[in-house]
Structure formats: C-alpha cells, structure tokens
C-alpha atoms as a PDB file:
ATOM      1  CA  UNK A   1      -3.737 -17.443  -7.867  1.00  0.00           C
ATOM      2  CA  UNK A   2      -2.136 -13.453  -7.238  1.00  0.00           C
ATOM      3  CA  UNK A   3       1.059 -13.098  -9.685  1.00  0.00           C
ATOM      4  CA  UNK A   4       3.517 -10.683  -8.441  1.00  0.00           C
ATOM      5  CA  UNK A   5       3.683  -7.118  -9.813  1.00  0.00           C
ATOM      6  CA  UNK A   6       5.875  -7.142 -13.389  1.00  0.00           C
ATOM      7  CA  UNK A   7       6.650  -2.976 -13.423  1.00  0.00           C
ATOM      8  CA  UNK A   8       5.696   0.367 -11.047  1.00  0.00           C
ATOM      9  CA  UNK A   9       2.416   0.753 -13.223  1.00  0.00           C
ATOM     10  CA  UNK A  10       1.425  -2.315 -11.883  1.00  0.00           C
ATOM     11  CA  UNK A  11       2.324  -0.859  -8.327  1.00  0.00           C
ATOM     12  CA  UNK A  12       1.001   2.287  -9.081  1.00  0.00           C
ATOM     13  CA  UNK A  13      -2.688   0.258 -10.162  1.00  0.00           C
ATOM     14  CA  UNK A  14      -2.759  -1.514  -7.002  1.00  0.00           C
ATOM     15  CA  UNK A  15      -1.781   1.958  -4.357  1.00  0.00           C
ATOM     16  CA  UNK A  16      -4.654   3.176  -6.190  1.00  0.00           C
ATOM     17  CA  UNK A  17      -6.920   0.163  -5.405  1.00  0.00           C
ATOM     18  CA  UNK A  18      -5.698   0.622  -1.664  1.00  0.00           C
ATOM     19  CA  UNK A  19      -6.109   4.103  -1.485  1.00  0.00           C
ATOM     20  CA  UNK A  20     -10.017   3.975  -3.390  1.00  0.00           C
ATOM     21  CA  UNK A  21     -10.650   1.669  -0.744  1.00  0.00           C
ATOM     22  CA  UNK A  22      -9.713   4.569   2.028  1.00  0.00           C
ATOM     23  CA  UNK A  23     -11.318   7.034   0.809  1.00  0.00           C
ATOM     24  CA  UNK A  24     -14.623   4.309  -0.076  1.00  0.00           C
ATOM     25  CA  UNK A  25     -18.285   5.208   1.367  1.00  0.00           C
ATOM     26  CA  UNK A  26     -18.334   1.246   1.838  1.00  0.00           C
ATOM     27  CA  UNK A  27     -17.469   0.405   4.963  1.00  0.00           C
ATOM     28  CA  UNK A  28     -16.428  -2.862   4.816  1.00  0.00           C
ATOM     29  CA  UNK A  29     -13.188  -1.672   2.285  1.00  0.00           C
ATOM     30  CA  UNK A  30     -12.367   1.089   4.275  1.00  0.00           C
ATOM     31  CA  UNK A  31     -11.816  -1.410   7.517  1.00  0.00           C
ATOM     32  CA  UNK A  32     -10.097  -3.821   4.905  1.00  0.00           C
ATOM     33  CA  UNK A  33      -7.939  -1.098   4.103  1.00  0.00           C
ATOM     34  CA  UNK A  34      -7.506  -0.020   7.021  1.00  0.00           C
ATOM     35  CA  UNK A  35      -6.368  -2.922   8.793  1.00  0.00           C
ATOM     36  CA  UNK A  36      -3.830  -4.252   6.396  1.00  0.00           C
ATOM     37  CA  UNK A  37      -2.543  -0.703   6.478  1.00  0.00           C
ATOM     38  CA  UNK A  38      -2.000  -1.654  10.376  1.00  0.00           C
ATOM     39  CA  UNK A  39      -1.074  -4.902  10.188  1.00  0.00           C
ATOM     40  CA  UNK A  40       1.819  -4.283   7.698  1.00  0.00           C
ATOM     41  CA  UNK A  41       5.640  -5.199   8.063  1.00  0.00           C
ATOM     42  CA  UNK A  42       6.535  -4.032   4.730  1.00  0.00           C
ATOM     43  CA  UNK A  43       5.490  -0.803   3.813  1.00  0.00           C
ATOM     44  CA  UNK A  44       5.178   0.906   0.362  1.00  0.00           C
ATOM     45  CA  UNK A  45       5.152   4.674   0.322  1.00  0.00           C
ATOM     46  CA  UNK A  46       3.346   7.144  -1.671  1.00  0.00           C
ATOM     47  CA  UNK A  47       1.731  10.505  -1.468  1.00  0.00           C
ATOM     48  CA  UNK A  48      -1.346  12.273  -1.542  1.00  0.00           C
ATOM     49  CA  UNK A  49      -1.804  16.069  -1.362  1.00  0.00           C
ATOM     50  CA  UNK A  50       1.418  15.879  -0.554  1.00  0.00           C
ATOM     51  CA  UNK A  51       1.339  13.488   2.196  1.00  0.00           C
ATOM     52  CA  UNK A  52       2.916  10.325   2.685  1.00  0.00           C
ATOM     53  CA  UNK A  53       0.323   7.241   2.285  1.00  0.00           C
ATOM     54  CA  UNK A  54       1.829   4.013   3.712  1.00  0.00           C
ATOM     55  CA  UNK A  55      -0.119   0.699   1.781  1.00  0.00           C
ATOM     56  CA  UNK A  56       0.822  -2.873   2.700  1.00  0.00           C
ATOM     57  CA  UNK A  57       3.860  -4.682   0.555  1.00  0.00           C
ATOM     58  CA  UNK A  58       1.703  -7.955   0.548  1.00  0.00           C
ATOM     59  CA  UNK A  59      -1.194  -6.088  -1.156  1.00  0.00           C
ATOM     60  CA  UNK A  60       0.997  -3.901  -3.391  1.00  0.00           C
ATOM     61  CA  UNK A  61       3.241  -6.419  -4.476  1.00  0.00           C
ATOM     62  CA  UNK A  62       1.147  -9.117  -6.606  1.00  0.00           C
ATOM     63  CA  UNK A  63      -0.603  -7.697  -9.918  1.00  0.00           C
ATOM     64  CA  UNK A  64      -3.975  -6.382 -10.357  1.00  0.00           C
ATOM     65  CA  UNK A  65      -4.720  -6.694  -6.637  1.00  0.00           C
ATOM     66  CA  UNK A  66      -8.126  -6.250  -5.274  1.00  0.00           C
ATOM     67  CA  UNK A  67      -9.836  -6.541  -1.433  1.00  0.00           C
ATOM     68  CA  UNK A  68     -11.468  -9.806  -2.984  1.00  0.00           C
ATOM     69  CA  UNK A  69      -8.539 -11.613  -5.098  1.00  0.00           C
ATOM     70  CA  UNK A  70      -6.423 -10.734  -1.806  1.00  0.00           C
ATOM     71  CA  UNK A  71      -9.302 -12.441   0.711  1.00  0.00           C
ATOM     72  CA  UNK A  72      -9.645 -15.314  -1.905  1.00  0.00           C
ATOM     73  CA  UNK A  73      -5.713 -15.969  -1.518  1.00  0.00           C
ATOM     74  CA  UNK A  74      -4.639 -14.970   1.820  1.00  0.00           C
ATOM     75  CA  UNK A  75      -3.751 -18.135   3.413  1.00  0.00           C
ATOM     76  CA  UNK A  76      -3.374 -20.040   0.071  1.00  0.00           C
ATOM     77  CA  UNK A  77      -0.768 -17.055  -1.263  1.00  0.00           C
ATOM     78  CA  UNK A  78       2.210 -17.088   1.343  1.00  0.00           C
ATOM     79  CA  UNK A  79       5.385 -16.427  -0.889  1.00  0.00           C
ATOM     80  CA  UNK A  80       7.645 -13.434  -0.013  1.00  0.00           C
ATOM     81  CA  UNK A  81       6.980 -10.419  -2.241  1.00  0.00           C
ATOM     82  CA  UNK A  82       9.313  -8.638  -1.139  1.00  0.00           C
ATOM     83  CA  UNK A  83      12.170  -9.302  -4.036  1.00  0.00           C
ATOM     84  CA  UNK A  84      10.223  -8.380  -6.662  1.00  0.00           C
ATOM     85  CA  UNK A  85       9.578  -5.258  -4.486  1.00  0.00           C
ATOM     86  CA  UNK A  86      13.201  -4.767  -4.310  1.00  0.00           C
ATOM     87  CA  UNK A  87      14.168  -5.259  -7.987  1.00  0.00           C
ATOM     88  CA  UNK A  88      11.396  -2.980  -8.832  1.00  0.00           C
ATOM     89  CA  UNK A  89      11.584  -0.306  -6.139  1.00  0.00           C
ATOM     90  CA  UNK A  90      15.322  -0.892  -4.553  1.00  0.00           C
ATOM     91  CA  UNK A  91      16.413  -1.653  -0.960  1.00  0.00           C
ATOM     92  CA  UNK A  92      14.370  -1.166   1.276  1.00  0.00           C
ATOM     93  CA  UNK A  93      15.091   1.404   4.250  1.00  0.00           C
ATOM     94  CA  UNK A  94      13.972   2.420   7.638  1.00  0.00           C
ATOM     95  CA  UNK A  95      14.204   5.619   9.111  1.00  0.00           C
ATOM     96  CA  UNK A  96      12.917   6.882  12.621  1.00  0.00           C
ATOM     97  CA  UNK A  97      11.316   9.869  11.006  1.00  0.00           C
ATOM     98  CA  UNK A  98       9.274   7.777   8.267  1.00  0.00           C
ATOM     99  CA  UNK A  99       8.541   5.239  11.325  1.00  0.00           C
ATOM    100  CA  UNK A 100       7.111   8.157  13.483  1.00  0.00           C
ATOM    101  CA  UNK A 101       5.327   9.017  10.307  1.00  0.00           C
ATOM    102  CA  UNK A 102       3.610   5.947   9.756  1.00  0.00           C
ATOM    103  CA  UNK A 103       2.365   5.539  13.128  1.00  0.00           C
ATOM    104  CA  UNK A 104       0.796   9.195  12.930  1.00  0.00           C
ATOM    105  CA  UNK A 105      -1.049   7.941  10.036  1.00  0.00           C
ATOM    106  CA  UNK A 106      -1.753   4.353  10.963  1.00  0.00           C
ATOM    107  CA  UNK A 107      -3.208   5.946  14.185  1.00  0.00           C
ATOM    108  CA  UNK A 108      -5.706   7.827  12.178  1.00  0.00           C
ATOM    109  CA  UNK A 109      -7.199   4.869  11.890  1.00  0.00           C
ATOM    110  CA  UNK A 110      -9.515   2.627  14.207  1.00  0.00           C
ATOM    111  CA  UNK A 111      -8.143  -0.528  15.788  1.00  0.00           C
ATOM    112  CA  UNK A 112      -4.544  -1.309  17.266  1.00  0.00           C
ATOM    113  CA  UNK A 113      -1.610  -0.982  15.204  1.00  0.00           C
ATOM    114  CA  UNK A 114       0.963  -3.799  14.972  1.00  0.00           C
ATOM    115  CA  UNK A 115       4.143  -3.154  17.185  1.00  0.00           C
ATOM    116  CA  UNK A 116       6.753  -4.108  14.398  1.00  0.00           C
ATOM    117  CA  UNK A 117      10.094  -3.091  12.802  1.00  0.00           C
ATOM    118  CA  UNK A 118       9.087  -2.060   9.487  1.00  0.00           C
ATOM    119  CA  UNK A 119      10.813  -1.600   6.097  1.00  0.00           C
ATOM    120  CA  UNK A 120       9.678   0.906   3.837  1.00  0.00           C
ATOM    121  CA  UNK A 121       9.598   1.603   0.048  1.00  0.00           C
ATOM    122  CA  UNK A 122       9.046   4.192  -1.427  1.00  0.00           C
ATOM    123  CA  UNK A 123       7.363   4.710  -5.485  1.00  0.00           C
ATOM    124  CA  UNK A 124       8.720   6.827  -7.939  1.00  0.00           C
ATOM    125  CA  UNK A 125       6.755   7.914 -10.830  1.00  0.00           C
ATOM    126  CA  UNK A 126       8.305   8.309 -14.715  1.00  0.00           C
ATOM    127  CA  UNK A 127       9.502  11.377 -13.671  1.00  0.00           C
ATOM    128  CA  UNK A 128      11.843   9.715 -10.922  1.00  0.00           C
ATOM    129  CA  UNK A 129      10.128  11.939  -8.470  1.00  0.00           C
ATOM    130  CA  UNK A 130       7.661  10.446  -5.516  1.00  0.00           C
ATOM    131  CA  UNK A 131       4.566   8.990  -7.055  1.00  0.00           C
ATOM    132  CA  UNK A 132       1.938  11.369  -5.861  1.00  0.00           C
ATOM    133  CA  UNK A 133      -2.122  11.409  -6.089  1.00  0.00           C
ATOM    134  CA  UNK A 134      -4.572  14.346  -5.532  1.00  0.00           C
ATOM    135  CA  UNK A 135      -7.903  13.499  -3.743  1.00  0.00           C
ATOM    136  CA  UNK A 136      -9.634  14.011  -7.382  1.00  0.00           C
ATOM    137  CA  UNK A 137      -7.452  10.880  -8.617  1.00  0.00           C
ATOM    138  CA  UNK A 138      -8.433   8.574  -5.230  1.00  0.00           C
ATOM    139  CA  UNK A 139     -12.131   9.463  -5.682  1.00  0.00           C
ATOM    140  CA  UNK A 140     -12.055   8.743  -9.293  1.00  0.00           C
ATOM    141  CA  UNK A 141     -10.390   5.245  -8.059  1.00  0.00           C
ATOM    142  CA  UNK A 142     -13.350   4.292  -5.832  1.00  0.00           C
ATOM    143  CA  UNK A 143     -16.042   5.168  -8.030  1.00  0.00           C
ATOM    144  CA  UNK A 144     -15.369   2.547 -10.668  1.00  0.00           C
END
C-alpha cells in the first residue's frame, strides 16, 4: 500500500523518479511517464534547465513512488492526494499561461492529451525558490 508524501524531499524524490523515467533509454518508462504526464488533472510543477516540467499529483503525492509500486496500486489506491499536496505545497492555482504551457509540453509527447481543467502546484526548494534540476541530475536519476 502507497503512503502519502510526509515533506517536499519526499516530493522532490518522487519528480525525480518521474523525470528519470523521461529521460529513460527504456521504453516502456518513458510511455509510463509519458502518459500519466497526459492523463493528469492535478499537476505538480518543477523545472529543468530552466523549464517548467509538469509530473502527475497522483504519482507525486504518495512516498517513495515508483512506475511499479504505482501499477501495483492503481486501482487498489484511490484516495485523494491532493490535501496533503496542499498542506505541503499550498493552494493550488490555475493560470491560462501555465495551462498553455503544459499543453506545449504534454504535446511533446506521443498519444492524446486529456481535455481537462487542471490545477497546478508548483515545488519550492529550501531556498523558497522553484525546485529546479539540470539534465546531469535527471540522468543521474535514471541510471540507478
């Protein structure tokens, strides 16, 4: 059973799970990734090379999330992540800009996007700026 996240770090572990799984040369994560990225409602921002990443609340949200755990507890694991999301993060927003943004991105990928009001998030490291990876830190990621 997936435990929600306790703290950002734990956030933080799991956008970099998500975005290993991007940047993967396994093909079966990358779709995984992929399509929860397009599937998503609730949206979790981040950047790399200063770009924002969008990853999927109901990944993000329970602790030391992987593309297996999730798979293994997908239809078992339906409770609302969202308010731990908000006591960790803060209200969630949407914007018409960010929501432009995310479709540029999500259409980057393969596959059909779904046609959805989203909320967004967005991470903040220690330094209360926007959590941001380099491409160095994503490949590390996916190599372990």
């Amino acid at each position: 059973m997936l435990h929600f996240v306790e703290n950002v770090a734990d956030i933080i572990a799991n956008i970099k799970t998500m975005e290993s799984y991007l940047v993967s040369d396994v093909p079966e994560e990358v779709e995984f990734a992929q399509e929860l990225v397009k599937k998503g409602r609730s949206m979790v921002i981040y950047r790399v090379n200063g770009h924002n990443h969008f990853a999927p609340a109901r990944f993000i949200g329970f602790k030391k999330n992987s593309r297996a755990a999730y798979s293994e507890n997908e239809n078992r694991e339906t409770r609302d992540n969202g308010p731990i999301l908000q006591t960790l993060l803060g209200k969630p927003f949407t914007h018409a800009a960010i929501e432009k943004e995310f479709d540029e991105y999500a259409n980057t990928f393969k596959g059909h996007t779904l046609k959805s009001k989203r909320k967004y998030w967005r991470v903040r490291g220690e330094d209360n700026k926007y959590f941001e990876l380099m491409t160095s830190e994503a490949e590390a990621a996916a190599e372990v």
